[in-house]
PDB file of N, CA and C in Angstrom:
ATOM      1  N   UNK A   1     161.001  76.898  92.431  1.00  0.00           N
ATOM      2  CA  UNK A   1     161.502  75.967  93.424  1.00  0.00           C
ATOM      3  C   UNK A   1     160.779  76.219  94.750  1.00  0.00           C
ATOM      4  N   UNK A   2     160.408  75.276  95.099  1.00  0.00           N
ATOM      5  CA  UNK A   2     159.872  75.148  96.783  1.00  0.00           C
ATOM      6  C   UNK A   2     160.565  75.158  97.559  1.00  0.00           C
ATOM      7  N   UNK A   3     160.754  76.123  99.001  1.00  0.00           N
ATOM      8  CA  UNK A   3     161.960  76.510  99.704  1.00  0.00           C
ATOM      9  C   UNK A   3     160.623  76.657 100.640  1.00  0.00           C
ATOM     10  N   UNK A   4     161.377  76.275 102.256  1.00  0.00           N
ATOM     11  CA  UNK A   4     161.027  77.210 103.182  1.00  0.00           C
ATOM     12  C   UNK A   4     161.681  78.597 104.165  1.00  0.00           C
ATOM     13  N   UNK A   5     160.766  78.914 105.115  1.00  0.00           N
ATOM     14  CA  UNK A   5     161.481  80.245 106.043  1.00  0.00           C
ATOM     15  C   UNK A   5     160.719  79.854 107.140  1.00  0.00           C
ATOM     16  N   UNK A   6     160.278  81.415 107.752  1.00  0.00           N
ATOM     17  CA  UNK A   6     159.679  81.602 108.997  1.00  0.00           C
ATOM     18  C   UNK A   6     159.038  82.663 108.568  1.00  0.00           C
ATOM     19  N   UNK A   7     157.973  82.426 109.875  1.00  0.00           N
ATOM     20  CA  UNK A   7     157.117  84.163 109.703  1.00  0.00           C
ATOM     21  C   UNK A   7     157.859  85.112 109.652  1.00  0.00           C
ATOM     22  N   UNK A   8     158.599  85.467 110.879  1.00  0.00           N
ATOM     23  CA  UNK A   8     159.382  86.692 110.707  1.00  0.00           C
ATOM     24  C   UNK A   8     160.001  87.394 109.301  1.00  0.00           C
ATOM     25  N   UNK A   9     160.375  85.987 108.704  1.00  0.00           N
ATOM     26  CA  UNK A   9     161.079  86.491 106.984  1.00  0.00           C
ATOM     27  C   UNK A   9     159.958  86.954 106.225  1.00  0.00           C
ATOM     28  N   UNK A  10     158.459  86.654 106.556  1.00  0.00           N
ATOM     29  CA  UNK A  10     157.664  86.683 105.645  1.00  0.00           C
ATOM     30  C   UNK A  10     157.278  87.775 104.656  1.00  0.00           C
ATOM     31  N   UNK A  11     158.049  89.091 105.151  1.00  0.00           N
ATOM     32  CA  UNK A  11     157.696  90.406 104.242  1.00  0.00           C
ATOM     33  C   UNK A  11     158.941  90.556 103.430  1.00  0.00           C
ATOM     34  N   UNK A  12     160.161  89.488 103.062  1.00  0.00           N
ATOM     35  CA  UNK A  12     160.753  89.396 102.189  1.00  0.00           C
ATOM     36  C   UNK A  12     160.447  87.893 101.388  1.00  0.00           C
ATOM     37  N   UNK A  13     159.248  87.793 101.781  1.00  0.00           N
ATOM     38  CA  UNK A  13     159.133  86.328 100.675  1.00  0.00           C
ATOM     39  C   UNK A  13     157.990  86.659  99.419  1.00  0.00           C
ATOM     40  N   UNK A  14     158.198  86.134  98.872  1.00  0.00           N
ATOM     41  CA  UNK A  14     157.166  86.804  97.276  1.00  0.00           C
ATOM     42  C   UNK A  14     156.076  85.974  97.505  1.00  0.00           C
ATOM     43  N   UNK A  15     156.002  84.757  97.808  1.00  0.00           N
ATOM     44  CA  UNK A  15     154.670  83.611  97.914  1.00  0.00           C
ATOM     45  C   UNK A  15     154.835  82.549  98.784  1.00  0.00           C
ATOM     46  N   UNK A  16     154.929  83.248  99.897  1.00  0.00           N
ATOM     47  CA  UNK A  16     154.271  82.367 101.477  1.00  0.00           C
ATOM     48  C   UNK A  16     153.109  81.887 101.864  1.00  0.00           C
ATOM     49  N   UNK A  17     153.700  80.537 101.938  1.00  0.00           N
ATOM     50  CA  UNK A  17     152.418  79.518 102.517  1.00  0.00           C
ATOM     51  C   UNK A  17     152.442  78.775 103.488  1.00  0.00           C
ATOM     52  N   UNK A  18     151.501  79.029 104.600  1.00  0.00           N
ATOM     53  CA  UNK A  18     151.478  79.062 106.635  1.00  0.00           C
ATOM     54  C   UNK A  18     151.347  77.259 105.926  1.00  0.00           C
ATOM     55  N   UNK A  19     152.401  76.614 106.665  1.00  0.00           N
ATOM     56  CA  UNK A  19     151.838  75.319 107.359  1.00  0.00           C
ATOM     57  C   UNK A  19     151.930  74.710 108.374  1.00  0.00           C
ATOM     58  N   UNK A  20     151.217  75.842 109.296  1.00  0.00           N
ATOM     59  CA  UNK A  20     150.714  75.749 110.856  1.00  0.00           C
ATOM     60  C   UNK A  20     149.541  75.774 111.011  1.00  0.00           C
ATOM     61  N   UNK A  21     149.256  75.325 112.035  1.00  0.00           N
ATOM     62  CA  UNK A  21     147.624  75.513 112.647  1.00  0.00           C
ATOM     63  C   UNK A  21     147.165  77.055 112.786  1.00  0.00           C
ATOM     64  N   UNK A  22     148.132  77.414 112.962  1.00  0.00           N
ATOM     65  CA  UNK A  22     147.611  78.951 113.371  1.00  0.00           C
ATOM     66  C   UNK A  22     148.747  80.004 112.480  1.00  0.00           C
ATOM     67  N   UNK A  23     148.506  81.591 111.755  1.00  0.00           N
ATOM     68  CA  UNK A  23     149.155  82.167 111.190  1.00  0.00           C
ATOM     69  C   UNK A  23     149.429  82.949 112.185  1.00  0.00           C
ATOM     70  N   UNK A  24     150.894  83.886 111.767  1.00  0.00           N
ATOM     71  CA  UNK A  24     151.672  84.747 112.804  1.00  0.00           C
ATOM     72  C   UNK A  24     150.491  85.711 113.151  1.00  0.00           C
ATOM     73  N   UNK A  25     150.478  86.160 114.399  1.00  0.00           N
ATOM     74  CA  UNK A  25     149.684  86.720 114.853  1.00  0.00           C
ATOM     75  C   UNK A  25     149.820  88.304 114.839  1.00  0.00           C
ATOM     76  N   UNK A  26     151.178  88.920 114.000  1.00  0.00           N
ATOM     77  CA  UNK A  26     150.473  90.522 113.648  1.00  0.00           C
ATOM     78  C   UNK A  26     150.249  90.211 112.639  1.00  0.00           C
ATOM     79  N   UNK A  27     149.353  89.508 111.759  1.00  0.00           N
ATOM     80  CA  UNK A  27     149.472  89.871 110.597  1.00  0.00           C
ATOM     81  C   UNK A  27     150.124  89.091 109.942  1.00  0.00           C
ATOM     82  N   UNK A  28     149.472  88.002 108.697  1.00  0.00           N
ATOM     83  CA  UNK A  28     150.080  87.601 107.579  1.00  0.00           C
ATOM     84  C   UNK A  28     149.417  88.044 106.421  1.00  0.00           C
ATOM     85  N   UNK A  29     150.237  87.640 105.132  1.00  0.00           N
ATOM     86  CA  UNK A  29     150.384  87.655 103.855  1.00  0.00           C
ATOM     87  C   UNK A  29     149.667  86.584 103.146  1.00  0.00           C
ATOM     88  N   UNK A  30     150.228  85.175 103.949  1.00  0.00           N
ATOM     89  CA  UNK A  30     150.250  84.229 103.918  1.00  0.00           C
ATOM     90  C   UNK A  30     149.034  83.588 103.785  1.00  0.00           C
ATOM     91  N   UNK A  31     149.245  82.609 102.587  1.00  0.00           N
ATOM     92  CA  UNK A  31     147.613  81.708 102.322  1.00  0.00           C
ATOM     93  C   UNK A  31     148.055  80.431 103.482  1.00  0.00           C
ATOM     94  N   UNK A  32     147.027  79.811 103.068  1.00  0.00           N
ATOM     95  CA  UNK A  32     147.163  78.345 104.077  1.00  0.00           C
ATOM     96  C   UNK A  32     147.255  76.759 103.305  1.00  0.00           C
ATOM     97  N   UNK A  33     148.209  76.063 103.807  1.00  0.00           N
ATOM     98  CA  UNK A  33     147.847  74.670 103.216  1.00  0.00           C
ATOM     99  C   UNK A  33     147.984  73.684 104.966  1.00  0.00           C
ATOM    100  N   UNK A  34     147.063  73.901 105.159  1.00  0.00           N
ATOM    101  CA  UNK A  34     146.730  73.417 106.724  1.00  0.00           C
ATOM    102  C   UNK A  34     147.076  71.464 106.561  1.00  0.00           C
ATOM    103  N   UNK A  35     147.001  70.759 105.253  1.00  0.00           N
ATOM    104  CA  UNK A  35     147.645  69.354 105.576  1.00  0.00           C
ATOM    105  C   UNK A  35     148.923  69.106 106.130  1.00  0.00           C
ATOM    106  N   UNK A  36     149.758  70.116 106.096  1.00  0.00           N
ATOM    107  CA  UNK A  36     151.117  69.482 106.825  1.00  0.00           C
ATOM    108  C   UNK A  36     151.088  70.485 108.362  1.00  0.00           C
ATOM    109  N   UNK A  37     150.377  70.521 108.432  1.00  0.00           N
ATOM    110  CA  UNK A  37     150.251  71.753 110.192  1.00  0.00           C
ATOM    111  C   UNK A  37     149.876  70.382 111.070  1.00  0.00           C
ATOM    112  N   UNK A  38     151.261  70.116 111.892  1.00  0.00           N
ATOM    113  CA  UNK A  38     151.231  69.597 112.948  1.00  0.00           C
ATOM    114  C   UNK A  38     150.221  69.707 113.622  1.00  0.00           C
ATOM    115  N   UNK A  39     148.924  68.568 114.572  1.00  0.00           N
ATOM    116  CA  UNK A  39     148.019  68.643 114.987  1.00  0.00           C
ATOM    117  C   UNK A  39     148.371  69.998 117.087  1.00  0.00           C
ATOM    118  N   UNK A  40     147.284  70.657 117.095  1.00  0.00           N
ATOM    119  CA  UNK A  40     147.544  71.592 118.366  1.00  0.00           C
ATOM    120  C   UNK A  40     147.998  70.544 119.633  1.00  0.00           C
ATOM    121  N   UNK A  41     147.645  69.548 119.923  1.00  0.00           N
ATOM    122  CA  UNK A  41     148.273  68.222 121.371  1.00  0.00           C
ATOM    123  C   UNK A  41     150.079  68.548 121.071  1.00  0.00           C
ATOM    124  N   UNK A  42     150.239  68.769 119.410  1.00  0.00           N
ATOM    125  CA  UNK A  42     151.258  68.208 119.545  1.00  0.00           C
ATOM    126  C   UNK A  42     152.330  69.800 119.595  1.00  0.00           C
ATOM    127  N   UNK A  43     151.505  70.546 119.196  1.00  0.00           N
ATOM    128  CA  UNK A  43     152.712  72.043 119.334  1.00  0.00           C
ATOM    129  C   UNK A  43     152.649  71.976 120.902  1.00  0.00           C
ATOM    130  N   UNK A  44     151.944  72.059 121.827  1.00  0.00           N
ATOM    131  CA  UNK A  44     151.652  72.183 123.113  1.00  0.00           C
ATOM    132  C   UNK A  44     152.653  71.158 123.962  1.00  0.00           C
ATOM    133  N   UNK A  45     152.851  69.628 123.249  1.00  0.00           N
ATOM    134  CA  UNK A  45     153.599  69.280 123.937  1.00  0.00           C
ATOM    135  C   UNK A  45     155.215  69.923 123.861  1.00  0.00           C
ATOM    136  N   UNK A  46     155.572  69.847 122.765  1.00  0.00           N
ATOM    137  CA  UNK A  46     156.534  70.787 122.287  1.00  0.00           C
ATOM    138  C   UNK A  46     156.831  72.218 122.802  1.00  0.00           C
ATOM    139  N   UNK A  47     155.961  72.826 122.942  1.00  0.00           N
ATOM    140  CA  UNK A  47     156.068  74.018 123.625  1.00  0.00           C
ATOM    141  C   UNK A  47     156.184  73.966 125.410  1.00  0.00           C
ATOM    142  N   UNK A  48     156.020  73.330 125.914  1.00  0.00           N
ATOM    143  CA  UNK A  48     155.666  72.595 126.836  1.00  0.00           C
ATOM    144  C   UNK A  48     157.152  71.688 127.535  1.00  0.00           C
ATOM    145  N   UNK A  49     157.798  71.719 126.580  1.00  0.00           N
ATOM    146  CA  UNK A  49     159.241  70.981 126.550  1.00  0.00           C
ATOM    147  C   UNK A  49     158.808  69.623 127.134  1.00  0.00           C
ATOM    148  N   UNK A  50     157.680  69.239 127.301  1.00  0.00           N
ATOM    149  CA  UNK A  50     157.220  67.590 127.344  1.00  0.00           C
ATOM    150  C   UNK A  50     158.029  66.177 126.604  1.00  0.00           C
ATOM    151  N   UNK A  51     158.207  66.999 125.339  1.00  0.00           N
ATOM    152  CA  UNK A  51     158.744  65.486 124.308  1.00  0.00           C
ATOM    153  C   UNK A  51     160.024  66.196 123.877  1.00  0.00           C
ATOM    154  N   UNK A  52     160.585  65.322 123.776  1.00  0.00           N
ATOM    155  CA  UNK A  52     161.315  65.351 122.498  1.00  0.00           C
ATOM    156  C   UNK A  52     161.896  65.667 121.535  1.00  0.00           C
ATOM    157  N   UNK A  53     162.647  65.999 120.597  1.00  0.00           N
ATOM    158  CA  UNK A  53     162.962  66.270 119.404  1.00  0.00           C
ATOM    159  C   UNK A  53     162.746  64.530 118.489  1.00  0.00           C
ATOM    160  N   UNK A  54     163.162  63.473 118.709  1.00  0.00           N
ATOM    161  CA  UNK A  54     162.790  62.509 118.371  1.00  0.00           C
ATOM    162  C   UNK A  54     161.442  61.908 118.849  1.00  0.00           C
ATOM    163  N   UNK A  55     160.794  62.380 119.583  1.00  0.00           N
ATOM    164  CA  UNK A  55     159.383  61.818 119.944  1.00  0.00           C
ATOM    165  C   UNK A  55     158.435  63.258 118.988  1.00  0.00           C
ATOM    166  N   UNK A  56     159.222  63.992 118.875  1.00  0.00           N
ATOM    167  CA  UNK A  56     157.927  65.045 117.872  1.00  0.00           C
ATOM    168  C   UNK A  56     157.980  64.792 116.950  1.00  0.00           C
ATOM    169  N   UNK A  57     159.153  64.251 116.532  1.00  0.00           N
ATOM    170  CA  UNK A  57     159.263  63.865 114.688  1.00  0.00           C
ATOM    171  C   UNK A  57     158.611  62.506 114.668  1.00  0.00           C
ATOM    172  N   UNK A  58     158.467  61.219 115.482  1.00  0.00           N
ATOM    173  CA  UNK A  58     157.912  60.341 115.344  1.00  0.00           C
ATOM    174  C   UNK A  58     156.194  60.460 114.990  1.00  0.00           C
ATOM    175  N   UNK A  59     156.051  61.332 116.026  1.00  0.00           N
ATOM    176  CA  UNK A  59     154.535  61.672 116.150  1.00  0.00           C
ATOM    177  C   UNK A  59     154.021  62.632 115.024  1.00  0.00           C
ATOM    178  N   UNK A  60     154.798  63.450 114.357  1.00  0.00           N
ATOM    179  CA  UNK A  60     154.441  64.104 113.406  1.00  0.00           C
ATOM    180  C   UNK A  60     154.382  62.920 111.893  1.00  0.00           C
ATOM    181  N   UNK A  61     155.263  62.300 111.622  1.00  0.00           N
ATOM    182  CA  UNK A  61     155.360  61.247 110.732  1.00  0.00           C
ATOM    183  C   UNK A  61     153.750  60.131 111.213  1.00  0.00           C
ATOM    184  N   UNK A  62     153.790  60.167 112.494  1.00  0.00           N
ATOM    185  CA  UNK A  62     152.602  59.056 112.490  1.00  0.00           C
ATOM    186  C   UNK A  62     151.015  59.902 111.957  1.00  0.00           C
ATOM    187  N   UNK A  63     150.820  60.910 112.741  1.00  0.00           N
ATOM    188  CA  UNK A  63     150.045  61.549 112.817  1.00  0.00           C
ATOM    189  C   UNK A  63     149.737  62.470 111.438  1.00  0.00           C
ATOM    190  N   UNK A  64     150.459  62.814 110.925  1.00  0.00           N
ATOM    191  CA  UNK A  64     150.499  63.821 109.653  1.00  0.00           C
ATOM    192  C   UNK A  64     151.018  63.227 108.078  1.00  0.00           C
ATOM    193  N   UNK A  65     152.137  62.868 108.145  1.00  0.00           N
ATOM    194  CA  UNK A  65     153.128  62.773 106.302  1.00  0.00           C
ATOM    195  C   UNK A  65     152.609  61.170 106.856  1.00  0.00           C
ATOM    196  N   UNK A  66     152.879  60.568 107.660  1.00  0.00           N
ATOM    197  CA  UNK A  66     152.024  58.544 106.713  1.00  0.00           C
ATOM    198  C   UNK A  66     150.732  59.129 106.222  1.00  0.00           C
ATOM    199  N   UNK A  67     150.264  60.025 106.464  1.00  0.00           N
ATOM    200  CA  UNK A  67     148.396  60.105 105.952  1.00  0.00           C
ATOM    201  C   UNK A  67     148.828  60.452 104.550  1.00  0.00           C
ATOM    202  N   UNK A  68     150.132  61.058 103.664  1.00  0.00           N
ATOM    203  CA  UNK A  68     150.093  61.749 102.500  1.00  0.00           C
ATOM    204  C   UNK A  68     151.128  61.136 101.452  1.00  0.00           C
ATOM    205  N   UNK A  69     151.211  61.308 100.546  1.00  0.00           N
ATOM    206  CA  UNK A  69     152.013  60.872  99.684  1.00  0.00           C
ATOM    207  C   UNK A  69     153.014  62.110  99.368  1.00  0.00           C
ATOM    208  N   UNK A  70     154.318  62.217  99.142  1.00  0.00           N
ATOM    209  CA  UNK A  70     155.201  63.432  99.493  1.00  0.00           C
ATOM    210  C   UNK A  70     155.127  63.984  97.658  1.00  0.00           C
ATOM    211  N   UNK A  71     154.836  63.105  96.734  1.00  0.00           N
ATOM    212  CA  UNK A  71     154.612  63.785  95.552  1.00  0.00           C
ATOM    213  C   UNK A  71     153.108  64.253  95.656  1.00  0.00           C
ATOM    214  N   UNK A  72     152.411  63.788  95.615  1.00  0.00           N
ATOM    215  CA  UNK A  72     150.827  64.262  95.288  1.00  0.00           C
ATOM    216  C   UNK A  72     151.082  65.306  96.375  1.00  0.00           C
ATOM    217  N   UNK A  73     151.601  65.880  97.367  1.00  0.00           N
ATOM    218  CA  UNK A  73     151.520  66.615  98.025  1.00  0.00           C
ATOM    219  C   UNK A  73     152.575  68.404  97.737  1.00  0.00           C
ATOM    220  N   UNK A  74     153.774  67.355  96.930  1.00  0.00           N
ATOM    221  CA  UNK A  74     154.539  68.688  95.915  1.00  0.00           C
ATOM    222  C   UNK A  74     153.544  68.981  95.378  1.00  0.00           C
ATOM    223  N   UNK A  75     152.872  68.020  93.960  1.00  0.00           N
ATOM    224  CA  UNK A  75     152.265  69.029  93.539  1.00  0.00           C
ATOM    225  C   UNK A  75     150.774  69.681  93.557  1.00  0.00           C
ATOM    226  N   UNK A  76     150.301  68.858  94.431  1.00  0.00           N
ATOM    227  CA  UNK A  76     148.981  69.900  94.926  1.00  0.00           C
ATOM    228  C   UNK A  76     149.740  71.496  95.624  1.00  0.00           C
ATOM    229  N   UNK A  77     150.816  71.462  96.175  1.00  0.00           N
ATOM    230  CA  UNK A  77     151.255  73.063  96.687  1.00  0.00           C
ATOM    231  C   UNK A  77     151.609  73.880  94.923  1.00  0.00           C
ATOM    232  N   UNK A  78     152.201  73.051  94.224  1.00  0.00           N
ATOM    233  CA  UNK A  78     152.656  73.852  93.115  1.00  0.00           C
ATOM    234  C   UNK A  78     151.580  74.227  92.096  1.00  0.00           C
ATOM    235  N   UNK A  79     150.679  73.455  92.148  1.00  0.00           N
ATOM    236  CA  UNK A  79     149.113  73.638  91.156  1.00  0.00           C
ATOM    237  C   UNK A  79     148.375  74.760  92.176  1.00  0.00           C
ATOM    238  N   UNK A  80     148.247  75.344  93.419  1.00  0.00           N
ATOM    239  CA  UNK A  80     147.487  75.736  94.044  1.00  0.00           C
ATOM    240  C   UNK A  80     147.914  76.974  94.547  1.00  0.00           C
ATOM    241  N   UNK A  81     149.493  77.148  94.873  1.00  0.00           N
ATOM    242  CA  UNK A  81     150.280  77.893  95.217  1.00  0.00           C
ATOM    243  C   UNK A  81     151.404  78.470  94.323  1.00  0.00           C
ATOM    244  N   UNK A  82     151.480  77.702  92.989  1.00  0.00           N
ATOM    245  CA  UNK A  82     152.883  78.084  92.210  1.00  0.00           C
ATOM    246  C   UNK A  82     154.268  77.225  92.737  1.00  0.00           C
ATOM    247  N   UNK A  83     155.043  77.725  91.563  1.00  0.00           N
ATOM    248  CA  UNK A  83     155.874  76.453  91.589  1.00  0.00           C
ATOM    249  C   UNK A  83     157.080  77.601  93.033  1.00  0.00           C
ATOM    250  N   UNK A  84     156.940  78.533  93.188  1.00  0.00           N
ATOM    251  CA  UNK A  84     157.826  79.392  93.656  1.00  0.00           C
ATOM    252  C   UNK A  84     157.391  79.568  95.658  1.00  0.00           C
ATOM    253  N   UNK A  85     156.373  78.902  96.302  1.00  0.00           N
ATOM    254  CA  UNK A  85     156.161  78.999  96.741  1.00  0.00           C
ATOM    255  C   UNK A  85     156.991  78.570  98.298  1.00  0.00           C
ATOM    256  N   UNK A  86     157.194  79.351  99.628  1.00  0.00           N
ATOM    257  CA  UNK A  86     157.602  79.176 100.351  1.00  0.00           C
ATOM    258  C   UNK A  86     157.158  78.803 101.783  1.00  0.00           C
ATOM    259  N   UNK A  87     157.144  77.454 101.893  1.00  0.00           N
ATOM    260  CA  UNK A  87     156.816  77.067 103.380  1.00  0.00           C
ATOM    261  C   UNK A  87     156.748  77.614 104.698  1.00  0.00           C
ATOM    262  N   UNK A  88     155.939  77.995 105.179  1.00  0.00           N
ATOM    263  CA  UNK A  88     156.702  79.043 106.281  1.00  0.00           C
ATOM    264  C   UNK A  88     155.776  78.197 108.057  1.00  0.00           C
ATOM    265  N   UNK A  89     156.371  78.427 108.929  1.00  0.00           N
ATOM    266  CA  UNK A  89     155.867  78.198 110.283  1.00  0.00           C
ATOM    267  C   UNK A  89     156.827  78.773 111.199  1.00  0.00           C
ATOM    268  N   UNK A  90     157.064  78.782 112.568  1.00  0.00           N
ATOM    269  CA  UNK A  90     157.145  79.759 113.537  1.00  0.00           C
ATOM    270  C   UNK A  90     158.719  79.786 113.904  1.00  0.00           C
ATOM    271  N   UNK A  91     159.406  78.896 113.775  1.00  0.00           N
ATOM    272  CA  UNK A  91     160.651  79.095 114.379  1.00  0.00           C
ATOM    273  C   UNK A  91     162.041  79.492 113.072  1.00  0.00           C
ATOM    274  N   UNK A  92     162.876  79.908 113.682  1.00  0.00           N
ATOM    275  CA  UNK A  92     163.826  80.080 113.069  1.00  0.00           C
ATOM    276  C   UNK A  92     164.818  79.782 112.489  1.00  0.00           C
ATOM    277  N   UNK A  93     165.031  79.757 111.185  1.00  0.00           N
ATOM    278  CA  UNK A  93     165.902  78.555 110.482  1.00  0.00           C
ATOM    279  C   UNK A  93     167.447  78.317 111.610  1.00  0.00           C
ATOM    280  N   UNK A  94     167.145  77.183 111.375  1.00  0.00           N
ATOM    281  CA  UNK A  94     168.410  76.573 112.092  1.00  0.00           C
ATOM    282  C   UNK A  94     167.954  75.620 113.793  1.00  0.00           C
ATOM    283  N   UNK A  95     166.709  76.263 114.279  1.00  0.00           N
ATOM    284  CA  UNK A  95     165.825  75.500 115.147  1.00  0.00           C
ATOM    285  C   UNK A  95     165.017  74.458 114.366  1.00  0.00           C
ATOM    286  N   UNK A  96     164.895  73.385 115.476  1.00  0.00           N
ATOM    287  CA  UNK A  96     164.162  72.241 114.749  1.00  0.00           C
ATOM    288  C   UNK A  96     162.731  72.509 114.928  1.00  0.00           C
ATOM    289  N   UNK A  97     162.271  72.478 113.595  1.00  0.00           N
ATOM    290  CA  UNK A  97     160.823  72.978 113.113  1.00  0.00           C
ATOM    291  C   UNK A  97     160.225  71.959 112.325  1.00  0.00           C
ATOM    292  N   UNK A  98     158.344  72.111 112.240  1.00  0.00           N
ATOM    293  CA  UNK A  98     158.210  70.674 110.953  1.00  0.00           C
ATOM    294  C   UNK A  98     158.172  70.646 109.866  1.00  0.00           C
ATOM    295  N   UNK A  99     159.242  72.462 109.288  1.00  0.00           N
ATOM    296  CA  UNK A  99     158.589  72.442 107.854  1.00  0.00           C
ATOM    297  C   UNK A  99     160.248  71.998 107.535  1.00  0.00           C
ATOM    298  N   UNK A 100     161.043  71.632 108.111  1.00  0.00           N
ATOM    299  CA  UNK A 100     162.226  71.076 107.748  1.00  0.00           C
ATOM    300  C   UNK A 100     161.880  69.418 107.666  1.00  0.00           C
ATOM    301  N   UNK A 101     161.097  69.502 108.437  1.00  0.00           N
ATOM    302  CA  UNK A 101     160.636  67.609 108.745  1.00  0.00           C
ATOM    303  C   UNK A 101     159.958  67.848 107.265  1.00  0.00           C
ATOM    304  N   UNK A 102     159.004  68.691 106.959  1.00  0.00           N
ATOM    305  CA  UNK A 102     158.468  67.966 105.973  1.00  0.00           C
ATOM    306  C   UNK A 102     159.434  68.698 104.294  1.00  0.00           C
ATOM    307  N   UNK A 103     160.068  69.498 104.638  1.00  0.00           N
ATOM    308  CA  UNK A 103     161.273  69.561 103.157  1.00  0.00           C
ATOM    309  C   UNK A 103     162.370  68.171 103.346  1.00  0.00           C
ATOM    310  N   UNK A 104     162.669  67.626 104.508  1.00  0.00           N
ATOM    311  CA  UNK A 104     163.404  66.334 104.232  1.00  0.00           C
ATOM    312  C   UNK A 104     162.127  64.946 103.875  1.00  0.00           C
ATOM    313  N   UNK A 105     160.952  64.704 104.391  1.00  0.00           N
ATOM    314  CA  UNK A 105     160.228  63.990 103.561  1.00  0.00           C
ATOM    315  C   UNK A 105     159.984  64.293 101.927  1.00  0.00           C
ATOM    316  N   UNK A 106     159.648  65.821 101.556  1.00  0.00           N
ATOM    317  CA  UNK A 106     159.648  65.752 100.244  1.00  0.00           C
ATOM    318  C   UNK A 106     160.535  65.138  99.497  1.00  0.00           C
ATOM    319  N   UNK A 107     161.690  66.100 100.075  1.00  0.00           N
ATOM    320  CA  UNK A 107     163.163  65.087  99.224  1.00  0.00           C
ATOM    321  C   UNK A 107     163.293  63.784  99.288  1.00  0.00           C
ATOM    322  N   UNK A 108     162.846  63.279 100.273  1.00  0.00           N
ATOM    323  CA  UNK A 108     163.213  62.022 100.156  1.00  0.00           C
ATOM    324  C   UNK A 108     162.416  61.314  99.185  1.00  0.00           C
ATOM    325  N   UNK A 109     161.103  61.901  99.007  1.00  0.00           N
ATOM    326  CA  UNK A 109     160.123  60.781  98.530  1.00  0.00           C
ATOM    327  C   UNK A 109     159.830  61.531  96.766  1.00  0.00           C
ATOM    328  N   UNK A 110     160.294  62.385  96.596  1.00  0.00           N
ATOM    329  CA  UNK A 110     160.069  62.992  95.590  1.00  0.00           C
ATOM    330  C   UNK A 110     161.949  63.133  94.404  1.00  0.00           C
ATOM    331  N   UNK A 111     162.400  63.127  95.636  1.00  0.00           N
ATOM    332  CA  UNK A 111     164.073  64.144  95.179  1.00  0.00           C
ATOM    333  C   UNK A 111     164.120  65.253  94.733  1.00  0.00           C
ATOM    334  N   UNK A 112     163.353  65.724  94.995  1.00  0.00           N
ATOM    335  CA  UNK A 112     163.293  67.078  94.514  1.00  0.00           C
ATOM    336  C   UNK A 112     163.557  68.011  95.811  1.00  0.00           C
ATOM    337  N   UNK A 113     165.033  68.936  95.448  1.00  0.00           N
ATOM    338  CA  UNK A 113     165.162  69.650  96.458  1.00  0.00           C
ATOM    339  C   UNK A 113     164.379  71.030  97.422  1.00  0.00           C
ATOM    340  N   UNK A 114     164.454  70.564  98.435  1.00  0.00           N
ATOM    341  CA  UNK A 114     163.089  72.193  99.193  1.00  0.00           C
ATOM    342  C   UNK A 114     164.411  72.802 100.456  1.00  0.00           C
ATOM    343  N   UNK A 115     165.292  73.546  99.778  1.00  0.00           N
ATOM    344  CA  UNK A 115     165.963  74.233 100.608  1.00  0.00           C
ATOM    345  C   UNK A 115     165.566  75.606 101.195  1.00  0.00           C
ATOM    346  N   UNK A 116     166.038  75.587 102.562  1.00  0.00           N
ATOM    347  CA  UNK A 116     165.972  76.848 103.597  1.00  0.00           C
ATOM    348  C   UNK A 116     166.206  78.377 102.756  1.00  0.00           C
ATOM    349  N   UNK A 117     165.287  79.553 102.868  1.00  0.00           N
ATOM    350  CA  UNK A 117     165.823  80.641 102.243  1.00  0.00           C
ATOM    351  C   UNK A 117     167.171  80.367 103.414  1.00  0.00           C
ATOM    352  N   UNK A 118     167.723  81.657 102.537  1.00  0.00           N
ATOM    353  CA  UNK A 118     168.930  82.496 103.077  1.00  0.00           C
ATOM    354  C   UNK A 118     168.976  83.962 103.156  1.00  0.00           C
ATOM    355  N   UNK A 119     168.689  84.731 104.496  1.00  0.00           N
ATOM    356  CA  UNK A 119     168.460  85.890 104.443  1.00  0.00           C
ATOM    357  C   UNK A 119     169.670  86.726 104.964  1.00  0.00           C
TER     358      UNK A 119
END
C-alpha cells in the first residue's frame, strides 16, 4: 500500500520516496520521484506566507497533477519504487502539505487508498 509521512519519520519508514524539489538536508535514505515536487516559485511563495492554502492547491493542480494522469502515475511509483512505498516531503502530518494534495488526487482518480503513516 502507498502511504505517506515526512522526513523526520524517515528512519522508521522501510521505502521512502522524496517528492520535493529538494531532499532533507542531514541526510536521506530516500530515492526521488521529482514529478509530483511542487515547482521552487511555488515553495517560496508558501514559505513566504504570500498565498494561500487555497491559492497553493490551485497552483499546484495547475502547474503539476493537470500535467499527469493519477493512475499512470500510481503505477509508475509502484513498478519503480514497489508497491509499499512511502511519500515523503517536509512538513508534518496534520500540516497542509502537497503530498496530502497529491494522496487525495490519487484517491480520487484511482480509488485507491494512500493514507498518512501513524507514528
Amino acid at each position: 500500500m502507498i502511504t505517506t509521512s515526512y522526513y523526520a519519520q524517515e528512519k522508521k519508514i522501510k521505502n521512502p520516496v522524496a517528492i520535493s524539489q529538494q531532499k532533507y538536508r542531514w541526510g536521506t535514505k530516500s530515492r526521488e520521484y521529482k514529478k509530483l515536487a511542487p515547482p521552487m516559485y511555488l515553495v517560496d511563495y508558501w514559505k513566504k506566507g504570500s498565498i494561500t492554502v487555497e491559492q497553493y492547491t490551485e497552483e499546484y493542480y495547475r502547474v503539476v497533477l493537470s500535467k499527469l494522469n493519477p493512475q499512470e502515475v500510481l503505477d509508475e511509483i509502484i513498478r519503480i519504487f514497489g508497491d509499499d512505498a512511502t511519500l515523503l516531503c517536509f512538513e508534518k502530518a496534520g500540516e497542509f502539505c502537497h503530498r496530502r494534495l497529491v494522496a487525495e488526487w490519487i484517491e480520487k482518480g484511482t480509488g485507491v487508498e494512500v493514507p498518512e503513516l501513524q507514528f
